[in-house]
Structures are given as structure tokens and as C-alpha cells.
Protein backbone atom coordinates (compact mmCIF):
# COMPACT_ATOMS: atom_id res chain seq x y z
CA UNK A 1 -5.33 5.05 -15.31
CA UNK A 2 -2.65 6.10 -12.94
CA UNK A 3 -4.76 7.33 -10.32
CA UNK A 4 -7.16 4.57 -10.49
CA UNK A 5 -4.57 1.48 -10.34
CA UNK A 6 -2.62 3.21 -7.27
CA UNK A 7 -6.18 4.16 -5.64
CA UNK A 8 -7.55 0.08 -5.81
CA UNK A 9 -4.18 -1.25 -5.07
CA UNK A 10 -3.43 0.76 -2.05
CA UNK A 11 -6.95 0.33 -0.83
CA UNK A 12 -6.66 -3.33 -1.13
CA UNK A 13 -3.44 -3.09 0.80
CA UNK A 14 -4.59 -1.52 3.86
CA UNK A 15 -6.63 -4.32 4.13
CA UNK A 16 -3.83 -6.93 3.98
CA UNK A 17 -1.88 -5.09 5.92
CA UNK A 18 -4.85 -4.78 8.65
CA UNK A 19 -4.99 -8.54 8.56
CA UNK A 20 -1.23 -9.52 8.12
CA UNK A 21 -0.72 -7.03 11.06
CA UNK A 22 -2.72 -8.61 13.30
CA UNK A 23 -1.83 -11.80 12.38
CA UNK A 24 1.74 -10.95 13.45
CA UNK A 25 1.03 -9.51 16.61
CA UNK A 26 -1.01 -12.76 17.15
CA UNK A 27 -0.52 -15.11 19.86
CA UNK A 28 -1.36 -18.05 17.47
CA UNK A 29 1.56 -18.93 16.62
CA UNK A 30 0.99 -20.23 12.62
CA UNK A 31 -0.72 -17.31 12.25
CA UNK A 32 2.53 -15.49 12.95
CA UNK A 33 4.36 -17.46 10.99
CA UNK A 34 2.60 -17.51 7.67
CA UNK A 35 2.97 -13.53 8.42
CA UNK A 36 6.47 -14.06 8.59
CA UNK A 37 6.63 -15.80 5.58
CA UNK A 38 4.44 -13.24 3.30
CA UNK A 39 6.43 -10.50 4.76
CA UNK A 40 9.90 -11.96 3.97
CA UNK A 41 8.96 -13.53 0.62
CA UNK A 42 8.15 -9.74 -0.87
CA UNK A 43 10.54 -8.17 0.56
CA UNK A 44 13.16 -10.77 -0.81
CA UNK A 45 11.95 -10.67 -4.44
CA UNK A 46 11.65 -7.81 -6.71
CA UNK A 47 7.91 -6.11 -7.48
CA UNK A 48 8.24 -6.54 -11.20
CA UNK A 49 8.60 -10.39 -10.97
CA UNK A 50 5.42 -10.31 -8.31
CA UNK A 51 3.42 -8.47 -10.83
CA UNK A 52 4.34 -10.62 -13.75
CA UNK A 53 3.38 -13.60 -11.60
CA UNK A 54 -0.26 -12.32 -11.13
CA UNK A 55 -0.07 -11.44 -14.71
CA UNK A 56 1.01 -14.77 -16.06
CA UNK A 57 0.25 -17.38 -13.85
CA UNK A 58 -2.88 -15.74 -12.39
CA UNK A 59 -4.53 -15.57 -15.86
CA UNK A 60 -3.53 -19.20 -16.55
CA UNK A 61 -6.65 -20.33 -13.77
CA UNK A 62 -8.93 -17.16 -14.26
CA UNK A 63 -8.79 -14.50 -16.83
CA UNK A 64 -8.36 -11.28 -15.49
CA UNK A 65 -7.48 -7.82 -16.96
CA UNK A 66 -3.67 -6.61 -17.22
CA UNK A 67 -5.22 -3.65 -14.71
CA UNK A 68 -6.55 -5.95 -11.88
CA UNK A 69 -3.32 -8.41 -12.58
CA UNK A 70 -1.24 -4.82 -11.66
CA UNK A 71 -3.63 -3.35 -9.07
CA UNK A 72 -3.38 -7.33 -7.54
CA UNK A 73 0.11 -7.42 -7.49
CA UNK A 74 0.48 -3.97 -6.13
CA UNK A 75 -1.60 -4.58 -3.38
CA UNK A 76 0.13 -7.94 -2.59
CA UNK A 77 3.48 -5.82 -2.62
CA UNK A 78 2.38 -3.20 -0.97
CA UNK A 79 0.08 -4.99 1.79
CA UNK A 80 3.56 -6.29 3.46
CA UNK A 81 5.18 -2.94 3.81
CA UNK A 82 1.69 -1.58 5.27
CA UNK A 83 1.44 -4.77 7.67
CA UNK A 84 5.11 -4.09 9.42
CA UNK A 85 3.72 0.05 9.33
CA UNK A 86 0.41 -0.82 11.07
CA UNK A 87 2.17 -3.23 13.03
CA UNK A 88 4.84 -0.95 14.69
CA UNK A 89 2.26 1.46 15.36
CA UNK A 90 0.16 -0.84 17.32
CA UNK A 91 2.68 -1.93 19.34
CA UNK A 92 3.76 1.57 19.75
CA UNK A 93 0.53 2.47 21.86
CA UNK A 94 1.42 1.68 25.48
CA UNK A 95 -0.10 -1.21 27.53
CA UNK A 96 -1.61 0.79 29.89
CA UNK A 97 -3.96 2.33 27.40
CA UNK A 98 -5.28 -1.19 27.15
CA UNK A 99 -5.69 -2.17 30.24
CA UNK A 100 -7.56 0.89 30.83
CA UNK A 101 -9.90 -0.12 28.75
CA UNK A 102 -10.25 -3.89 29.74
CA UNK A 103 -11.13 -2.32 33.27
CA UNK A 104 -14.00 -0.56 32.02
CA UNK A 105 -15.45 -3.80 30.71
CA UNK A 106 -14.35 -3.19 27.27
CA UNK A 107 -13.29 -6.56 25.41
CA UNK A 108 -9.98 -7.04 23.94
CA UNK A 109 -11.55 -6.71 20.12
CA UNK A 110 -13.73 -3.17 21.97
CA UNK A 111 -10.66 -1.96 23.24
CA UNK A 112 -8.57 -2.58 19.97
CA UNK A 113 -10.99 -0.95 18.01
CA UNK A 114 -12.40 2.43 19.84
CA UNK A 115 -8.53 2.91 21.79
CA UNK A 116 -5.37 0.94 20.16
CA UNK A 117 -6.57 1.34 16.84
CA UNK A 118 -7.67 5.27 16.30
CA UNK A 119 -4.27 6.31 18.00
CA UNK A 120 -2.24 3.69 16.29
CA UNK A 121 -3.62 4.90 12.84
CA UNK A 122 -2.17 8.66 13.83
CA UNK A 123 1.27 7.23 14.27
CA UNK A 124 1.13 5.02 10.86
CA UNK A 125 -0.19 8.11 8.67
CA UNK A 126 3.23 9.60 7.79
CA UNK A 127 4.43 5.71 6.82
CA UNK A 128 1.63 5.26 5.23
CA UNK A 129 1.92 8.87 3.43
CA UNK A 130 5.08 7.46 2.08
CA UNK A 131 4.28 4.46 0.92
CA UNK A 132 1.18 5.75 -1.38
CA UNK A 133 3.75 7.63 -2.89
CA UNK A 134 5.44 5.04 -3.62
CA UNK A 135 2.79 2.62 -4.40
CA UNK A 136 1.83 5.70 -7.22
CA UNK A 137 5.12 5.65 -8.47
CA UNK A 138 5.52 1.73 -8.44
CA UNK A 139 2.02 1.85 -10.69
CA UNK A 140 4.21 2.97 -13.59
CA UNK A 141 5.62 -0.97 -13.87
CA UNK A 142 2.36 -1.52 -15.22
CA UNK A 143 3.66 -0.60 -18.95
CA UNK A 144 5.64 -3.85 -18.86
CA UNK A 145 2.41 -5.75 -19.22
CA UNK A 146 0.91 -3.37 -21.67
CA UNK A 147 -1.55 -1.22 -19.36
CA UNK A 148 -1.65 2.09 -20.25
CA UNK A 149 -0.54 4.48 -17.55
CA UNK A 150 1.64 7.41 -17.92
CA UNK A 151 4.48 6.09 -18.01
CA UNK A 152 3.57 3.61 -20.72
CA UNK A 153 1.81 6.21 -22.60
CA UNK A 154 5.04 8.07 -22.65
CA UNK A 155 6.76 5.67 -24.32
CA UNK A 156 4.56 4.97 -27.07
CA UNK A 157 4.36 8.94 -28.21
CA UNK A 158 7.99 8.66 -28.00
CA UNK A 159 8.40 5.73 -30.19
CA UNK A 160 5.41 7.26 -32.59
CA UNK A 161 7.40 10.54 -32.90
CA UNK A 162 11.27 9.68 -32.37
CA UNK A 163 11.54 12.42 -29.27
CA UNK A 164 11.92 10.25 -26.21
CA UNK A 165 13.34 12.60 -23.87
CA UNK A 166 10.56 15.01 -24.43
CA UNK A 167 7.51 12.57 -23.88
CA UNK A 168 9.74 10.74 -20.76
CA UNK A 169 10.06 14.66 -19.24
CA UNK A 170 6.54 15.27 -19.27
CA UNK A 171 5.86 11.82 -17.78
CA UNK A 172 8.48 12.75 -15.01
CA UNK A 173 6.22 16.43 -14.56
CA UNK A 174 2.84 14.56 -14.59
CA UNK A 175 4.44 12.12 -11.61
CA UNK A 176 5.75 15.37 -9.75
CA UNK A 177 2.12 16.96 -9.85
CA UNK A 178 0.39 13.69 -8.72
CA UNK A 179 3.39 13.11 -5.56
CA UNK A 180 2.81 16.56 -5.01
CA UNK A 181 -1.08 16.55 -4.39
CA UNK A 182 -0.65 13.29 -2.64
CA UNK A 183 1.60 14.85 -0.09
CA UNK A 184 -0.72 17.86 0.45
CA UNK A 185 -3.63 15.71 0.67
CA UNK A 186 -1.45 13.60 3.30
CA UNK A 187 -0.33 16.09 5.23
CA UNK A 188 -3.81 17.83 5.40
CA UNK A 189 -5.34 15.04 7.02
CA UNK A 190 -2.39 14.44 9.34
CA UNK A 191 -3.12 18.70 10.53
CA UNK A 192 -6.39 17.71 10.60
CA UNK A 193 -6.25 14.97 13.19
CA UNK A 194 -3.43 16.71 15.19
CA UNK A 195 -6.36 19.18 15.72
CA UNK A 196 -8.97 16.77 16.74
CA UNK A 197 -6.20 15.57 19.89
């Protein structure tokens, strides 16, 4: 359950982080602002009140699963982080790279997506490394709301058998394996395209 609620919500927060990137780096100005706003609002209030507000008030209009209310709160957390990561990166590309490719008769969307945006997605992979892991490790707020994840399924054999330190240790070993295979996988990938330069 742990895998699967970090794997939707951090693929759900790429893409709000695409799209709240670009929206920031926008020359429309609302569309900066409302960035702004999103941006500011999560990072000045804490995860575990986001995620009870998609748990809580979300289900009050449309019934969802304690899962998607998580994975949708996640994402909505993690989406702002991932904005100001993609963001950086893509302003981090030089101008000249694209101008070079306006003056091959590329358009500005062409030239965002076959130049700015493959080398700006090299630069954002360590971030972005980082804030899986974290996103992983956030997933374990879940428990508050009932899902069961590790963390949550920790505390339950510990209540059913009195040993809490025992079933919280092998939580914190089961969390260690998982950070550990993300990194590998992370930094295989980032070897990978350091090859294909």
C-alpha cells in the first residue's frame, strides 16, 4: 500500500508541478499569481491538515476512498515543491539555447519541448530524487485516516501484542529498504542519462 500511494501521488505531482511551473514562468500575469498563491498556501500550512482536508471535506461533495483522499493530498503537497524544482531548472537552461532553436524555425512550445525541457529535466532529477523520498516517507500520514500502510500496520500489531518498539523498528527497517531502492533506482537513471550527454 506504501508503494502504491507514493507511486500515484508522485505521478500526479509531476503533473502539477509541470503545469504550476509553467504557469509561473508565465508571462500572463494571473496565471502567475494563482501559482503564487498554491505555492505559498502549502508551504505555509502543514501536510497533515492538507490531507485531512481532502479527507473530510472532499468526501462531503464526492465519496472517495481514504487511499485516493491520501494519494490526492499528497500530490497537491507535493505538486508545489516539484513546480519551484521544475521551475528553477527551466530557468536554469540558458537563453541562448532558445534562441537557437527559434532560429531554426522551431516554435516557442517546439523549442520548449525537444531543447529546454530534456536538459531541464537532467538538472531537476536529483530534486526530484529527493523529494520521492520524501513523498514515500510523507505516505506514512496516511494511518491518521485509517489507510493501511506500514506505518499504520505497525501500530496496530503493536497495540494487538503490547510490543510497540518492536513492530515501530521493523516499520523504521521496511522504510530504510524502500529509501534505499529508491535512491539506487534514482541514481541509476541519473548515470544513465549522464551517459547519453
Amino acid at each position: 500500500m506504501t508503494l502504491a500511494l507514493t507511486a500515484v501521488s508522485i505521478f500526479i505531482a509531476i503533473f502539477i508541478g509541470l503545469m504550476f511551473a509553467f504557469m509561473k514562468i508565465s508571462k500572463i500575469k494571473p496565471l502567475e499569481w494563482i501559482a503564487n498563491i498554491y505555492i505559498y498556501v502549502v508551504r505555509g500550512t502543514p501536510l497533515i491538515v492538507q490531507i485531512f482536508v481532502f479527507y473530510y471535506g472532499l468526501t462531503e461533495i464526492w465519496m472517495i476512498s481514504g487511499f485516493w483522499s491520501v494519494a490526492l493530498g499528497l500530490a497537491f503537497h507535493n505538486g508545489a515543491y516539484i513546480a519551484e524544482i521544475f521551475r528553477g531548472s527551466i530557468q536554469s537552461i540558458g537563453k541562448g539555447q532558445s534562441e537557437a532553436g527559434r532560429s531554426v524555425g522551431m516554435s516557442r512550445t517546439l523549442t520548449m519541448r525537444r531543447i529546454i525541457l530534456p536538459q531541464a529535466f537532467r538538472r531537476a532529477l536529483p530534486p526530484l530524487g529527493n523529494q520521492f523520498i520524501i513523498g514515500l516517507k510523507d505516505s506514512s500520514l496516511a494511518a491518521f485516516i485509517g489507510v493501511s500502510e506500514i506505518f499504520a500496520v505497525a501500530t496496530t500489531q503493536g497495540a494487538n501484542t503490547f510490543d510497540y518498539m518492536t513492530w515501530l523498528l521493523v516499520s523504521a527497517v521496511w522504510y530504510l529498504i524502500l529509501v534505499f531502492l529508491l535512491t539506487l533506482a534514482v541514481g541509476m537513471i541519473e548515470k544513465k542519462m549522464a551517459v547519453s550527454d
